[in-house]
PDB file of N, CA and C in Angstrom:
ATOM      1  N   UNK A   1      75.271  48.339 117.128  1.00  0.00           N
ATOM      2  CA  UNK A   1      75.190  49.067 118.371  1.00  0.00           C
ATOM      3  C   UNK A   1      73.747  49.163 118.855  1.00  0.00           C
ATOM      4  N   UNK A   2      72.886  49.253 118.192  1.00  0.00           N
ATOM      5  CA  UNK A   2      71.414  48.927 118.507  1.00  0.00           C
ATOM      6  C   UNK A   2      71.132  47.777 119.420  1.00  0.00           C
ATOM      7  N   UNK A   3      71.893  46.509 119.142  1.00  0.00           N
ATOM      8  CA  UNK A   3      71.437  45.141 120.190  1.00  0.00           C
ATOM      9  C   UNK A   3      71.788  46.264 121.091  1.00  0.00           C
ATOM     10  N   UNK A   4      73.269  46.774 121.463  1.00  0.00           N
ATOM     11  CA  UNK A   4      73.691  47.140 122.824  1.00  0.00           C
ATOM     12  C   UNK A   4      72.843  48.000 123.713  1.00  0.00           C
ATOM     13  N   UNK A   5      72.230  48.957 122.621  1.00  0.00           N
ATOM     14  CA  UNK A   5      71.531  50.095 123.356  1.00  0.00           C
ATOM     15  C   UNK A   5      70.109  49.072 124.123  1.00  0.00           C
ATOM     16  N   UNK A   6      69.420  48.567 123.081  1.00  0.00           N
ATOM     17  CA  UNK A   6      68.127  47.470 123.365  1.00  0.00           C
ATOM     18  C   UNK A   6      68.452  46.827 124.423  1.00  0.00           C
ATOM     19  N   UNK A   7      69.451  46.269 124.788  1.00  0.00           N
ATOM     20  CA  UNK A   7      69.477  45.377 125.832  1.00  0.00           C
ATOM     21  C   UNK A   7      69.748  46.161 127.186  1.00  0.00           C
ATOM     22  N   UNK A   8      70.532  47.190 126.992  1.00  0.00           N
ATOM     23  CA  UNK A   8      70.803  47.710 128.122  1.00  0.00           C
ATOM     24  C   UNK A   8      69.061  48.750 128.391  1.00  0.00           C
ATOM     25  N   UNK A   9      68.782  49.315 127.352  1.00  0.00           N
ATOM     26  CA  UNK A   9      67.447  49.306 127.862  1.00  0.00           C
ATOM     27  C   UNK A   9      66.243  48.757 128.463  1.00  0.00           C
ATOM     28  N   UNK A  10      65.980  47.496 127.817  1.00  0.00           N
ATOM     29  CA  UNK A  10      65.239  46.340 128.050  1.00  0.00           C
ATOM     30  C   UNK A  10      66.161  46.124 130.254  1.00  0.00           C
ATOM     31  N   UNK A  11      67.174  46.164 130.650  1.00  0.00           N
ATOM     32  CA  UNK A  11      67.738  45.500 131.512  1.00  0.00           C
ATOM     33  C   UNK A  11      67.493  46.354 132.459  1.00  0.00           C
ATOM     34  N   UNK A  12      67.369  47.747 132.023  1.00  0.00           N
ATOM     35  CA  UNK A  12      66.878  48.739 133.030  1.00  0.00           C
ATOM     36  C   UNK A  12      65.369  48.758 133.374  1.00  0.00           C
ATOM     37  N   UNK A  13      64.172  48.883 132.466  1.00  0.00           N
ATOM     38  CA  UNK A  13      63.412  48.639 132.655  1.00  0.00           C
ATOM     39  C   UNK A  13      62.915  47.034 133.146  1.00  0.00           C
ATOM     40  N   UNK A  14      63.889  46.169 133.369  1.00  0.00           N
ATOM     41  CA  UNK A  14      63.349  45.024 133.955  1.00  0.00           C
ATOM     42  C   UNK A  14      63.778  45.575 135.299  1.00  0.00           C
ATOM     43  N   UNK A  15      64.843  45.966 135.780  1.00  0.00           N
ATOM     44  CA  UNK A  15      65.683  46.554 136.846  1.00  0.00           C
ATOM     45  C   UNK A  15      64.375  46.972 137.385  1.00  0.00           C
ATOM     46  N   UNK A  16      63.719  47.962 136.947  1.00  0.00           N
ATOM     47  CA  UNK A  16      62.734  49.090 137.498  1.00  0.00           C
ATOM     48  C   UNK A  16      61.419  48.261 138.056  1.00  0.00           C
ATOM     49  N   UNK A  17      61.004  47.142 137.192  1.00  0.00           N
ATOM     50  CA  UNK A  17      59.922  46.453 137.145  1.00  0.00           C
ATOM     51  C   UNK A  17      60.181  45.619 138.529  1.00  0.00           C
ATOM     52  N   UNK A  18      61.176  45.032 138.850  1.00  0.00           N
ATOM     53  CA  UNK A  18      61.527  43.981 139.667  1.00  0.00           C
ATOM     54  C   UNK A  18      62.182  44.933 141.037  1.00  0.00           C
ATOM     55  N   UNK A  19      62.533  45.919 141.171  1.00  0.00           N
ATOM     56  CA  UNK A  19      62.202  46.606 142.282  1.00  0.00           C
ATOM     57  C   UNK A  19      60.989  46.958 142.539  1.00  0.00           C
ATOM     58  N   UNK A  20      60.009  47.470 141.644  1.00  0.00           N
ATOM     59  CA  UNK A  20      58.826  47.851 142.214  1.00  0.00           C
ATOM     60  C   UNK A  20      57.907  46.890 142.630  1.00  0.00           C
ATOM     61  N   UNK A  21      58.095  45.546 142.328  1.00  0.00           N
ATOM     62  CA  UNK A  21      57.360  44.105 142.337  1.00  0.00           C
ATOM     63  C   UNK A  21      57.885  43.949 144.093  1.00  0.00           C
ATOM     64  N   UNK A  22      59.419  43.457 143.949  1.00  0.00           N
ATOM     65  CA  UNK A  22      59.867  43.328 145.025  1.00  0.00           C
ATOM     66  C   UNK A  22      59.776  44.009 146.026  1.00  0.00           C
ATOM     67  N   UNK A  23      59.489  45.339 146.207  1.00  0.00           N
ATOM     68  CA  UNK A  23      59.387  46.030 147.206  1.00  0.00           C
ATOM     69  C   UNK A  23      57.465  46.381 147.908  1.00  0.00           C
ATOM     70  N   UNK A  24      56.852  46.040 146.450  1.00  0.00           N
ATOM     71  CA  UNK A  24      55.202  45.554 147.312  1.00  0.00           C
ATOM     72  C   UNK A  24      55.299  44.791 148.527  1.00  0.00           C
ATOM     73  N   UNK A  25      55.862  43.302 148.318  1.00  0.00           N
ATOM     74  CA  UNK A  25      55.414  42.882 149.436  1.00  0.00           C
ATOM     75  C   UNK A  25      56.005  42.935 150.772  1.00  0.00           C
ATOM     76  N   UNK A  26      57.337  43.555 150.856  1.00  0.00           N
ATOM     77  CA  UNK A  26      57.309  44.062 152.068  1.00  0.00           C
ATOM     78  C   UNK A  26      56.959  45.150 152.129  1.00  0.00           C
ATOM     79  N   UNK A  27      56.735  46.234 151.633  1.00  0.00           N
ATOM     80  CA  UNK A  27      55.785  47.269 151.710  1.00  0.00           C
ATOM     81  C   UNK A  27      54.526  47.056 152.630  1.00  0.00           C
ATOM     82  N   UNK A  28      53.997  45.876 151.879  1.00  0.00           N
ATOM     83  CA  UNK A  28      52.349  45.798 152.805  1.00  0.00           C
ATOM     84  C   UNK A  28      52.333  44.575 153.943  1.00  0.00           C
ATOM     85  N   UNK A  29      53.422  44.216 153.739  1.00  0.00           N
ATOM     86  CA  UNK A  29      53.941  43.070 155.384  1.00  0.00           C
ATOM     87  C   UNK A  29      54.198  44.478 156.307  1.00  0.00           C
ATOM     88  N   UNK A  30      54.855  45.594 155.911  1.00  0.00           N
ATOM     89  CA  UNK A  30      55.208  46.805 156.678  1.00  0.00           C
ATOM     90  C   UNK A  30      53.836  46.997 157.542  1.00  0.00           C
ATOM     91  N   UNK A  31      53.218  47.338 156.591  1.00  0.00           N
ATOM     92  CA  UNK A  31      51.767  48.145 157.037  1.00  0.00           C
ATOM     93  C   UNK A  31      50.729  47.277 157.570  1.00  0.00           C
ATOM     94  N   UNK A  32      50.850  46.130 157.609  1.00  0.00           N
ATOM     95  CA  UNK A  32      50.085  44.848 158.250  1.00  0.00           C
ATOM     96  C   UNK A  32      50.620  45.215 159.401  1.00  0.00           C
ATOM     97  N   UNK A  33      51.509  44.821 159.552  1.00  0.00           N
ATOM     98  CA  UNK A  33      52.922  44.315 161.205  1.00  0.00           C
ATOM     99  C   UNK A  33      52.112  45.824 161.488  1.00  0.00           C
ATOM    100  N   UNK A  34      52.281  46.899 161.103  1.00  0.00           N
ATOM    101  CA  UNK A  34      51.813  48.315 162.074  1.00  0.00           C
ATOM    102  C   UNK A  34      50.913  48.407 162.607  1.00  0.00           C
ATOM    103  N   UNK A  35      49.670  47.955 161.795  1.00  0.00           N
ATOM    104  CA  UNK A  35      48.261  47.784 162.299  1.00  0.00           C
ATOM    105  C   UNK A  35      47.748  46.806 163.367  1.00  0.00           C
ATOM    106  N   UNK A  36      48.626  45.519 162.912  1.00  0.00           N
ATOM    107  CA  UNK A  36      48.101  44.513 163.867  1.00  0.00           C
ATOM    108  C   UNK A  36      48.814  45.202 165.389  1.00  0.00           C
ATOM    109  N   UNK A  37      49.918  45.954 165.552  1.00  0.00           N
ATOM    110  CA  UNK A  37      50.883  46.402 166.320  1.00  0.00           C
ATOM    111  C   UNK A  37      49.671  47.665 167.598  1.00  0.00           C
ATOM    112  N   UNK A  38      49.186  48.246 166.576  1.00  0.00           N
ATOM    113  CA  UNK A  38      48.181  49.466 166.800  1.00  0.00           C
ATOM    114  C   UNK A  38      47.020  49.035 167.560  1.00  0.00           C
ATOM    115  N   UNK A  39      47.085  47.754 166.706  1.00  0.00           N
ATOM    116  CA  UNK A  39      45.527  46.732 167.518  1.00  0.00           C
ATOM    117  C   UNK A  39      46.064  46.513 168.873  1.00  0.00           C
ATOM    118  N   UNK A  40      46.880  45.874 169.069  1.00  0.00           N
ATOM    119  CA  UNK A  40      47.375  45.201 169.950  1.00  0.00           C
ATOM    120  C   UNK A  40      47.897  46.192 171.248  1.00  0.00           C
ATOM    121  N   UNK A  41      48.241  47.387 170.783  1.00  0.00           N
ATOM    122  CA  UNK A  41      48.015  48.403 171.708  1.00  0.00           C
ATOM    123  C   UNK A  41      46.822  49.032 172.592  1.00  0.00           C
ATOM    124  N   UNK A  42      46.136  49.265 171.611  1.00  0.00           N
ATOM    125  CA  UNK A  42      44.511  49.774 171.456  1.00  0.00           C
ATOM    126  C   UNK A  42      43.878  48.644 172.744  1.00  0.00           C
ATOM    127  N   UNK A  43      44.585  47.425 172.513  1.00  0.00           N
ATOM    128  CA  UNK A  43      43.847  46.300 173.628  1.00  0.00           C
ATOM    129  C   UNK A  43      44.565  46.090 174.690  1.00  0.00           C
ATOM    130  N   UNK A  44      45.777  46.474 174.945  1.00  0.00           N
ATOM    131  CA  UNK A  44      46.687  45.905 175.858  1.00  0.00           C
ATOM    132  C   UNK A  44      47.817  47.254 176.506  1.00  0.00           C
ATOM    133  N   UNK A  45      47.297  48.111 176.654  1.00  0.00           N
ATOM    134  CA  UNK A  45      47.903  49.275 176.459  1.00  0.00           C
ATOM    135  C   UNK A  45      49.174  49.078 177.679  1.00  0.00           C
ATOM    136  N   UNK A  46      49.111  48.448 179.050  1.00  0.00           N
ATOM    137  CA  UNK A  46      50.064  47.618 179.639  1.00  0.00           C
ATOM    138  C   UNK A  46      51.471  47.159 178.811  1.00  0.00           C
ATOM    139  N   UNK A  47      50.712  46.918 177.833  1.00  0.00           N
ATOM    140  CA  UNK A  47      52.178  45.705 177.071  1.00  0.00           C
ATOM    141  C   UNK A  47      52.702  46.505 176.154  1.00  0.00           C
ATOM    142  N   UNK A  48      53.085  47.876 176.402  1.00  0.00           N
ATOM    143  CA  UNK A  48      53.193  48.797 175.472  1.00  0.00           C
ATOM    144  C   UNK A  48      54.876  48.408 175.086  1.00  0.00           C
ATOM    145  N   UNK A  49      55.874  48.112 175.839  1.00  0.00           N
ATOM    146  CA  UNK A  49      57.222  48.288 175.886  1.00  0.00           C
ATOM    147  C   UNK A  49      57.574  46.737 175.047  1.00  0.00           C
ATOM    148  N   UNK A  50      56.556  45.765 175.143  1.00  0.00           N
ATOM    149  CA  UNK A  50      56.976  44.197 174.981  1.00  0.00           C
ATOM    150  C   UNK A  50      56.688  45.123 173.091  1.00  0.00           C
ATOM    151  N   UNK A  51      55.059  45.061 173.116  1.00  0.00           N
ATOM    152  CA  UNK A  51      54.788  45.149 171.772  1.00  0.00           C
ATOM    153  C   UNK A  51      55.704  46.032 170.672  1.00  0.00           C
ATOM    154  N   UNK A  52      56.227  47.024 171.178  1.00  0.00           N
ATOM    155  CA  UNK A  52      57.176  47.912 170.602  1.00  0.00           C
ATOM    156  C   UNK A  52      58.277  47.156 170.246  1.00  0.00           C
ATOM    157  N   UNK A  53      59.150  46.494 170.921  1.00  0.00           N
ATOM    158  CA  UNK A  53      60.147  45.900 170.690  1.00  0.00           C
ATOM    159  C   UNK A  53      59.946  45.018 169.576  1.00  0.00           C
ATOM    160  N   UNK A  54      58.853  44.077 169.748  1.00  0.00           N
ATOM    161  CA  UNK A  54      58.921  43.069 169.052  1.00  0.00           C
ATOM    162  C   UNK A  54      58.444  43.608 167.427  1.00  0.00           C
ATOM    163  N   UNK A  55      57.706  44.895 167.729  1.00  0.00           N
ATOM    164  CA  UNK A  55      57.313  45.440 166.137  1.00  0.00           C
ATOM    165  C   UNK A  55      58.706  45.900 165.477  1.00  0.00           C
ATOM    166  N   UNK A  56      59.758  46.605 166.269  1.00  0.00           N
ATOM    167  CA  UNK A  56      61.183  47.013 166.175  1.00  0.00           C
ATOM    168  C   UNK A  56      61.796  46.055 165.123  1.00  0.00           C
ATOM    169  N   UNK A  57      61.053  44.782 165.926  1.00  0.00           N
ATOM    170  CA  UNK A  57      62.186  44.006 164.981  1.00  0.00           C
ATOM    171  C   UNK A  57      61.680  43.059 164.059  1.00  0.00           C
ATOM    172  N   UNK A  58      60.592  43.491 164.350  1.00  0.00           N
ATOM    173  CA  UNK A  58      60.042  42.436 162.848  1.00  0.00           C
ATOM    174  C   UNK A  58      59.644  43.508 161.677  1.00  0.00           C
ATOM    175  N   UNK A  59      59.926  44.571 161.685  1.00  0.00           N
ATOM    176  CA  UNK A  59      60.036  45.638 160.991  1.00  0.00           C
ATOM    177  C   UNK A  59      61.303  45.884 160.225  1.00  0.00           C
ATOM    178  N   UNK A  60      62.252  45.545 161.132  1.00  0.00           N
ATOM    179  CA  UNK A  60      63.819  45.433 160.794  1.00  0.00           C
ATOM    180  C   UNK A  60      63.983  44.191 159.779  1.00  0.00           C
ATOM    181  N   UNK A  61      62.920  43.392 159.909  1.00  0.00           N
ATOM    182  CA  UNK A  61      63.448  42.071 159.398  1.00  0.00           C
ATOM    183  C   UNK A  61      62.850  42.310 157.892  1.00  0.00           C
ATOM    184  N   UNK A  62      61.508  42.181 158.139  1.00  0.00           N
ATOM    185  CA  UNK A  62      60.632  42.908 156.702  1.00  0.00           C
ATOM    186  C   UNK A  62      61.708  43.854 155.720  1.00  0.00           C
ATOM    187  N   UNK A  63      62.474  44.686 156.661  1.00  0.00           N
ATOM    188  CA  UNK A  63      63.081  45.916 155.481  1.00  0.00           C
ATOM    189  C   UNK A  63      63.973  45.477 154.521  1.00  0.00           C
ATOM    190  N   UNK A  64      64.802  44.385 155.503  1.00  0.00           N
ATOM    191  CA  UNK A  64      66.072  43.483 155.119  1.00  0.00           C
ATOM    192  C   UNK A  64      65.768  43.025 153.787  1.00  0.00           C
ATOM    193  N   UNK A  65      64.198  42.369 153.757  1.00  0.00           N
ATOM    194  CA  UNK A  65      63.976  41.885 152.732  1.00  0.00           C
ATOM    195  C   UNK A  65      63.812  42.693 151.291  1.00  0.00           C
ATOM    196  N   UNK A  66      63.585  43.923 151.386  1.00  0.00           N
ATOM    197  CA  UNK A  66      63.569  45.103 150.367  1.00  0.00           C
ATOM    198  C   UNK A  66      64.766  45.513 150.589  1.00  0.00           C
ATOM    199  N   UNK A  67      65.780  45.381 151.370  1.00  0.00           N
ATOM    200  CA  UNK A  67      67.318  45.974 150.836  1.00  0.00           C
ATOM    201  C   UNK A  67      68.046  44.882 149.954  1.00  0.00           C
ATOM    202  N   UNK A  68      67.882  43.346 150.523  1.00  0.00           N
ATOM    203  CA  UNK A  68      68.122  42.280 149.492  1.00  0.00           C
ATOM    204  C   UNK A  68      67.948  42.534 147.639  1.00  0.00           C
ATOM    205  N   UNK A  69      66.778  42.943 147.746  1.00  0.00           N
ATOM    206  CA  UNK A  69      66.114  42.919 146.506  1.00  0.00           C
ATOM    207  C   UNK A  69      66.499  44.241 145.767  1.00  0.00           C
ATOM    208  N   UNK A  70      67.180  45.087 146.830  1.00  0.00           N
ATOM    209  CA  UNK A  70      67.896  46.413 146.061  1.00  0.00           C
ATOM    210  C   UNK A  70      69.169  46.289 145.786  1.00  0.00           C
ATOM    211  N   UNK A  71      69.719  45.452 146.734  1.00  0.00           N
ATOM    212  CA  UNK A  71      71.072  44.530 146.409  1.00  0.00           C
ATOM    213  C   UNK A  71      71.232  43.987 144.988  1.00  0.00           C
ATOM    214  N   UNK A  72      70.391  42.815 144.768  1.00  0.00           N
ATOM    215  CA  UNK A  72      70.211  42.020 143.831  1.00  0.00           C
ATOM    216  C   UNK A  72      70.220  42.803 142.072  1.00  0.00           C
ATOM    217  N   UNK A  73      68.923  43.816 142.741  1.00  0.00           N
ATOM    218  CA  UNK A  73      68.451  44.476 141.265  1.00  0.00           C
ATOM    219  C   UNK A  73      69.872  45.338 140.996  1.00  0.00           C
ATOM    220  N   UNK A  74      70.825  45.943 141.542  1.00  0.00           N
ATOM    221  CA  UNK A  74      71.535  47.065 141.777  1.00  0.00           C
ATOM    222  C   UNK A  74      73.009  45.868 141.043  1.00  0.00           C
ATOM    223  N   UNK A  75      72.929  44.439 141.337  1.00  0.00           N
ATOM    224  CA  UNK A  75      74.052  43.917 140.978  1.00  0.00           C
ATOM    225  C   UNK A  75      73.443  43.389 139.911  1.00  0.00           C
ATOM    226  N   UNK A  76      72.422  43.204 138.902  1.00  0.00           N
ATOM    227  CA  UNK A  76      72.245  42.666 137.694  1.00  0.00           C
ATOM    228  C   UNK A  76      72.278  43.550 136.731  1.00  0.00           C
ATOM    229  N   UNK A  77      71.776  45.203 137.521  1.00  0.00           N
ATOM    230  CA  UNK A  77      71.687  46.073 136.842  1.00  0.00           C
ATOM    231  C   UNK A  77      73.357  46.931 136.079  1.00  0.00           C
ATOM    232  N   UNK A  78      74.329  46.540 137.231  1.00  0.00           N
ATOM    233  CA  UNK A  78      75.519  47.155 136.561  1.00  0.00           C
ATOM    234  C   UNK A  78      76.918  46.068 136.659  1.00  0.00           C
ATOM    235  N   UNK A  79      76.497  44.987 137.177  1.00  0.00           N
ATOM    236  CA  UNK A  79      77.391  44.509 136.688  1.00  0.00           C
ATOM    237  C   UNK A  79      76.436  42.774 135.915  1.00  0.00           C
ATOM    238  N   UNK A  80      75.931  43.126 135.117  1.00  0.00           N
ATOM    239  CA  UNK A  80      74.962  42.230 134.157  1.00  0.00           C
ATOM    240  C   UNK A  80      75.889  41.255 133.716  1.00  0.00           C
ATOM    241  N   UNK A  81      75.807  39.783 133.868  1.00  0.00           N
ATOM    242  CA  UNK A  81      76.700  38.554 133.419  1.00  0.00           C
ATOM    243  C   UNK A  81      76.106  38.225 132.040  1.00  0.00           C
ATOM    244  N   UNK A  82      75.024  38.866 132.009  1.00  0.00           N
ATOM    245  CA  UNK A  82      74.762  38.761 129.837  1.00  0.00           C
ATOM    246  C   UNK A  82      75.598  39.715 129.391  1.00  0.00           C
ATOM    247  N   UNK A  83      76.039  40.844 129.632  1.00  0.00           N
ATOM    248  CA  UNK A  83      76.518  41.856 128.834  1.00  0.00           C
ATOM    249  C   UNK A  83      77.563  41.431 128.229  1.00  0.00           C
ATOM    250  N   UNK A  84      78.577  40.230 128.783  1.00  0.00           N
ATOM    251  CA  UNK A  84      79.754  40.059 128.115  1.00  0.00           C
ATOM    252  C   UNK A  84      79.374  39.424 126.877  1.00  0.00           C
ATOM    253  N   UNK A  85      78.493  38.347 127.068  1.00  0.00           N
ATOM    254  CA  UNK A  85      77.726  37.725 125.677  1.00  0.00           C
ATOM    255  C   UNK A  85      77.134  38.850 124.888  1.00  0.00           C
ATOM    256  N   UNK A  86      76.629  40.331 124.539  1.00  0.00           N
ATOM    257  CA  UNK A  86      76.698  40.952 124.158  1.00  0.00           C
ATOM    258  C   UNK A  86      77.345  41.631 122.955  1.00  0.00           C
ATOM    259  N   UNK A  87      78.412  41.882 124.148  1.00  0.00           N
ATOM    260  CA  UNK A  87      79.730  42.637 123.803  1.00  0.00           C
ATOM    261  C   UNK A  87      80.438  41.743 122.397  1.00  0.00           C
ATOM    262  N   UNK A  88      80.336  40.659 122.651  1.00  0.00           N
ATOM    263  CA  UNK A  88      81.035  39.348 121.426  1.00  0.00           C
ATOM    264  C   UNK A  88      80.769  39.501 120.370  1.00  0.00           C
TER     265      UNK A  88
END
């Protein structure tokens, strides 16, 4: 019962590791896209309605990519295709 506990430990802490990896880089694609967004205001204060939109959605797109990766980690994490090799 020890492999079982080890592995399911070991699978969580990879779980944990590989969300926090995965979610850096859209994290700081987030905070790039805002700034350059802020710039682009700061210079163009006219183009306020274009620039908004288009941050809307490239913001939307960035997030997608950190819900994927919560997807992913969330389906290795409980339904794990090693565990049956395990279990044997």
């Amino acid at each position: 019962m020890t492999d079982l506990h080890g592995f399911i430990t070991g699978s969580t802490l990879v779980a944990a590791l590989a969300i926090a990896i995965g979610i850096l880089g859209p994290a700081l694609g987030m905070g790039r896209a805002i700034a350059q967004a802020l710039d682009s205001l700061a210079r163009q204060p006219e183009a306020e309605k274009a620039i908004t939109r288009t941050l809307f959605i490239g913001l939307a797109m960035i997030e997608s990519l950190a819900i994927y990766c919560l997807a992913v980690v969330l389906i290795v994490l409980f339904r794990n295709p090693l565990l049956a090799y395990m279990l044997k």
